[in-house]
C-alpha atoms as a PDB file:
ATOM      1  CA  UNK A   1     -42.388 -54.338 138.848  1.00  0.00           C
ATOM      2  CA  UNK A   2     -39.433 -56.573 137.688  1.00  0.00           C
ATOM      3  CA  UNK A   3     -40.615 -59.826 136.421  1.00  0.00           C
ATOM      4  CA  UNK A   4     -39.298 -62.917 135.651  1.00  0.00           C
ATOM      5  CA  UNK A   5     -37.149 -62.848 131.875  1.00  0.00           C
ATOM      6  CA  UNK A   6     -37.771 -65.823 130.849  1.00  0.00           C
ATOM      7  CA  UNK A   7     -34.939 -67.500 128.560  1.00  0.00           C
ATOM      8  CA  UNK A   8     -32.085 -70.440 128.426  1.00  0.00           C
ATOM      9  CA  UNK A   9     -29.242 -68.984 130.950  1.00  0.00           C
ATOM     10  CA  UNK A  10     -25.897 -71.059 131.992  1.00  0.00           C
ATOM     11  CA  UNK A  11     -23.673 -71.027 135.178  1.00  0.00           C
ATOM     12  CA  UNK A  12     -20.531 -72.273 134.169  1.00  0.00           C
ATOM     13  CA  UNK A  13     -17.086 -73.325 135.673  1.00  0.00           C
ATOM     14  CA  UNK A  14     -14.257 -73.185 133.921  1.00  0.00           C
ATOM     15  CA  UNK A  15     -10.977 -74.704 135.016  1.00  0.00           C
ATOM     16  CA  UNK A  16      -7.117 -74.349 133.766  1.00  0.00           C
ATOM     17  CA  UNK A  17      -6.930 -77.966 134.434  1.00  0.00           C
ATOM     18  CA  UNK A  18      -7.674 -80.834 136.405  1.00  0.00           C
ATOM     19  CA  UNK A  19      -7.952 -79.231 140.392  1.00  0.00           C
ATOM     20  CA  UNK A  20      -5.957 -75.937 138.787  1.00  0.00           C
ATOM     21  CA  UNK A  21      -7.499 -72.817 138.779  1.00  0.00           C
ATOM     22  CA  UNK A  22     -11.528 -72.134 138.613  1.00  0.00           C
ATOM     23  CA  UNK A  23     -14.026 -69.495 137.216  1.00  0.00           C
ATOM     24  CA  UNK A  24     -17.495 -69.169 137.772  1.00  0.00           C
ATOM     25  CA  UNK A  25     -20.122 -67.241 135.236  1.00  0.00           C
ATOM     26  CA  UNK A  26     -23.091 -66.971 133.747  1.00  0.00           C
ATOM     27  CA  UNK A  27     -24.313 -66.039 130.187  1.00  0.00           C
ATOM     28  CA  UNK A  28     -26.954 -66.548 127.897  1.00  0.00           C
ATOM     29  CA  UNK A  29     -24.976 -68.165 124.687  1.00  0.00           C
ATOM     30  CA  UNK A  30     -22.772 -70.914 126.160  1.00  0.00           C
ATOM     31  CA  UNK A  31     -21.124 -71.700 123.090  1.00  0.00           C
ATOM     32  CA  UNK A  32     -20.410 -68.194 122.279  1.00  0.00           C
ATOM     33  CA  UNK A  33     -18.930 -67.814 125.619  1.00  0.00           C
ATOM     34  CA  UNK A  34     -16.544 -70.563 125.580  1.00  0.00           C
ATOM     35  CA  UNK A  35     -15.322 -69.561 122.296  1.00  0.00           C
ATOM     36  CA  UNK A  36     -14.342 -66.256 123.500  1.00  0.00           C
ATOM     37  CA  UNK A  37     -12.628 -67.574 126.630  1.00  0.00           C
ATOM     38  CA  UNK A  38     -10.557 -70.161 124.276  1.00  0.00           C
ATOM     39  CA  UNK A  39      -9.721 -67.831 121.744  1.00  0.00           C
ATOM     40  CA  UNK A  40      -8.520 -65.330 124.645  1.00  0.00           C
ATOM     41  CA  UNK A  41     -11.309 -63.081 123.345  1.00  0.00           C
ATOM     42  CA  UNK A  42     -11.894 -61.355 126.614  1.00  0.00           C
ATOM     43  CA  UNK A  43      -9.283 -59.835 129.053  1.00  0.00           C
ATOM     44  CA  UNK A  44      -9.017 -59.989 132.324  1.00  0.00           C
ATOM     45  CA  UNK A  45      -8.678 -63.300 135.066  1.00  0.00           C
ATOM     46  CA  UNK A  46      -9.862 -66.371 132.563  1.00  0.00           C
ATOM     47  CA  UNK A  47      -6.985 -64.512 129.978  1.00  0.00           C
ATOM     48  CA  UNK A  48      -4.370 -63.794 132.759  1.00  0.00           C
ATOM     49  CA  UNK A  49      -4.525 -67.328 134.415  1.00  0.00           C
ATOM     50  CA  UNK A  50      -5.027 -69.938 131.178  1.00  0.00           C
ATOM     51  CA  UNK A  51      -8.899 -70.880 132.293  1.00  0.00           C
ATOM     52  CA  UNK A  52     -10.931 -72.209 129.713  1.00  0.00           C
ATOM     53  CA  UNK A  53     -11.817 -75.691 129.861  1.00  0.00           C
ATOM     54  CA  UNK A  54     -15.543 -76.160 130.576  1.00  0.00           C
ATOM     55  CA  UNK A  55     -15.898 -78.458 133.292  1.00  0.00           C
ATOM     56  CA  UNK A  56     -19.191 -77.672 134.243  1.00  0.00           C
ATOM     57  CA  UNK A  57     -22.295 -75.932 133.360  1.00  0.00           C
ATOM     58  CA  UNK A  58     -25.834 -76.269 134.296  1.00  0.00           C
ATOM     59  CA  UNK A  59     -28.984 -74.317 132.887  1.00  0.00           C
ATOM     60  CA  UNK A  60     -31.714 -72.330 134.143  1.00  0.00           C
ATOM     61  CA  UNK A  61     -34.804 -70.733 132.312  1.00  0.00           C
ATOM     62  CA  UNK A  62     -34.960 -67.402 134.912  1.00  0.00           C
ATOM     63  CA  UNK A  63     -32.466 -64.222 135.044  1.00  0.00           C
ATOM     64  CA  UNK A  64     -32.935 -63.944 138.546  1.00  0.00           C
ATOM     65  CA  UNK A  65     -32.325 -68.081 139.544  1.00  0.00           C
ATOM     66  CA  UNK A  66     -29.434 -68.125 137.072  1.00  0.00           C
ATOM     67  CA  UNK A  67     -27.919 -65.038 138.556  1.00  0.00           C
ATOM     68  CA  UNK A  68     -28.571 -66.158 142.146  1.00  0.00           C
ATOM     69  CA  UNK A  69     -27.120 -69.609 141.426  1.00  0.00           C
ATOM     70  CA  UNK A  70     -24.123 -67.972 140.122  1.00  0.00           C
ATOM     71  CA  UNK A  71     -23.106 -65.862 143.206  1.00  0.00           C
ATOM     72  CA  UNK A  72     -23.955 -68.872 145.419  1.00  0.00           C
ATOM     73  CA  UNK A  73     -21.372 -71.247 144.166  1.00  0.00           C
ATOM     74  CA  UNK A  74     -19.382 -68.294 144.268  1.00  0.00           C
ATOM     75  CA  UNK A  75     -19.253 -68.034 147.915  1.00  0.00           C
ATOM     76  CA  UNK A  76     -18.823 -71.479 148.014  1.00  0.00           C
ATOM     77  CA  UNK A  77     -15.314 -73.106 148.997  1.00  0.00           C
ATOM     78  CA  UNK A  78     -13.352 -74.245 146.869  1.00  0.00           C
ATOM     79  CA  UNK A  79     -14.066 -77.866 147.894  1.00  0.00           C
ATOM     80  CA  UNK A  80     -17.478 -77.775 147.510  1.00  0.00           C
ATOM     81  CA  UNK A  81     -16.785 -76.226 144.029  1.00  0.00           C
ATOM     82  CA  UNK A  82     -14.524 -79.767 143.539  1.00  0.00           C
ATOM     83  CA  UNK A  83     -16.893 -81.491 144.539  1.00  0.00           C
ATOM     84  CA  UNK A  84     -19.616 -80.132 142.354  1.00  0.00           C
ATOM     85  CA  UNK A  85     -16.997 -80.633 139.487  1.00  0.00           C
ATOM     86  CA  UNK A  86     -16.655 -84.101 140.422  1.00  0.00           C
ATOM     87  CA  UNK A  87     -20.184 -85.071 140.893  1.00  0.00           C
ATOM     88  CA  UNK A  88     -20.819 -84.466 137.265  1.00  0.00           C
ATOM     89  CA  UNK A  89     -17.628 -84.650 135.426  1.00  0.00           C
ATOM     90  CA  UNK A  90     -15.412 -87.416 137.201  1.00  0.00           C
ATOM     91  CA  UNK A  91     -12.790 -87.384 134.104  1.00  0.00           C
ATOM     92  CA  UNK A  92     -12.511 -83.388 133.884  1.00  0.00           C
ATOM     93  CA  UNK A  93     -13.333 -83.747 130.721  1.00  0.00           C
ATOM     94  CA  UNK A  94     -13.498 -80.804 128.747  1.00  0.00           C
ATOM     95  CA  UNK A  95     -17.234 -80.461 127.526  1.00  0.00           C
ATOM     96  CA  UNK A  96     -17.212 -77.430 125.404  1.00  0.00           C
ATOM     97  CA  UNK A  97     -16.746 -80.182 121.888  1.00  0.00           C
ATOM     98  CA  UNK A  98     -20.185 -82.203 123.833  1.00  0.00           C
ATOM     99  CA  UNK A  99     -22.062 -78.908 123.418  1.00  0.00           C
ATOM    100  CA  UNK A 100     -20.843 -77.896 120.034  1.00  0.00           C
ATOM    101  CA  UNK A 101     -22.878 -81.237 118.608  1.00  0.00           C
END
């Protein structure tokens, strides 16, 4: 029986810009993760398309609500993704420097 991993876990957006392209994760060492994206540490779509300004990111304590989460906004359309963006971050505002302190 599977239970619940308990530990700080992050779904995150990342964006190329402001309403540009969008990527949606989740990890276990934010700041680690954002590093790699920025430094173009890890091929594939956030490399290819210029995405790594953190525009979003909330936390969850469960593997299995984090991962969930994740999928959901997902599926979501991409205004509802906007929107979630905006709810938070108005400005776009990159918030990777925010964390780092």
């Amino acid at each position: 029986m599977m239970g619940l991993f308990m530990c700080q876990l992050y779904v995150y957006i990342l964006a190329s810009q402001r309403n540009g392209t969008l990527y949606v994760d989740v990890t276990s060492d934010l700041i680690k993760r954002i590093y790699e994206h920025k430094q173009n540490l890890i091929d594939g779509f956030t490399k290819k398309y210029g995405v790594c300004i953190l525009v979003y990111y909330e936390i969850h304590r469960a593997i299995e609500v984090a991962i969930a989460r994740e999928k959901q906004i997902k599926k979501w359309n991409r205004e509802w993704k906007l929107g979630l963006i905006e709810e938070r971050n108005p400005q776009w505002q990159d918030l990777y420097d925010g964390i780092m302190q």
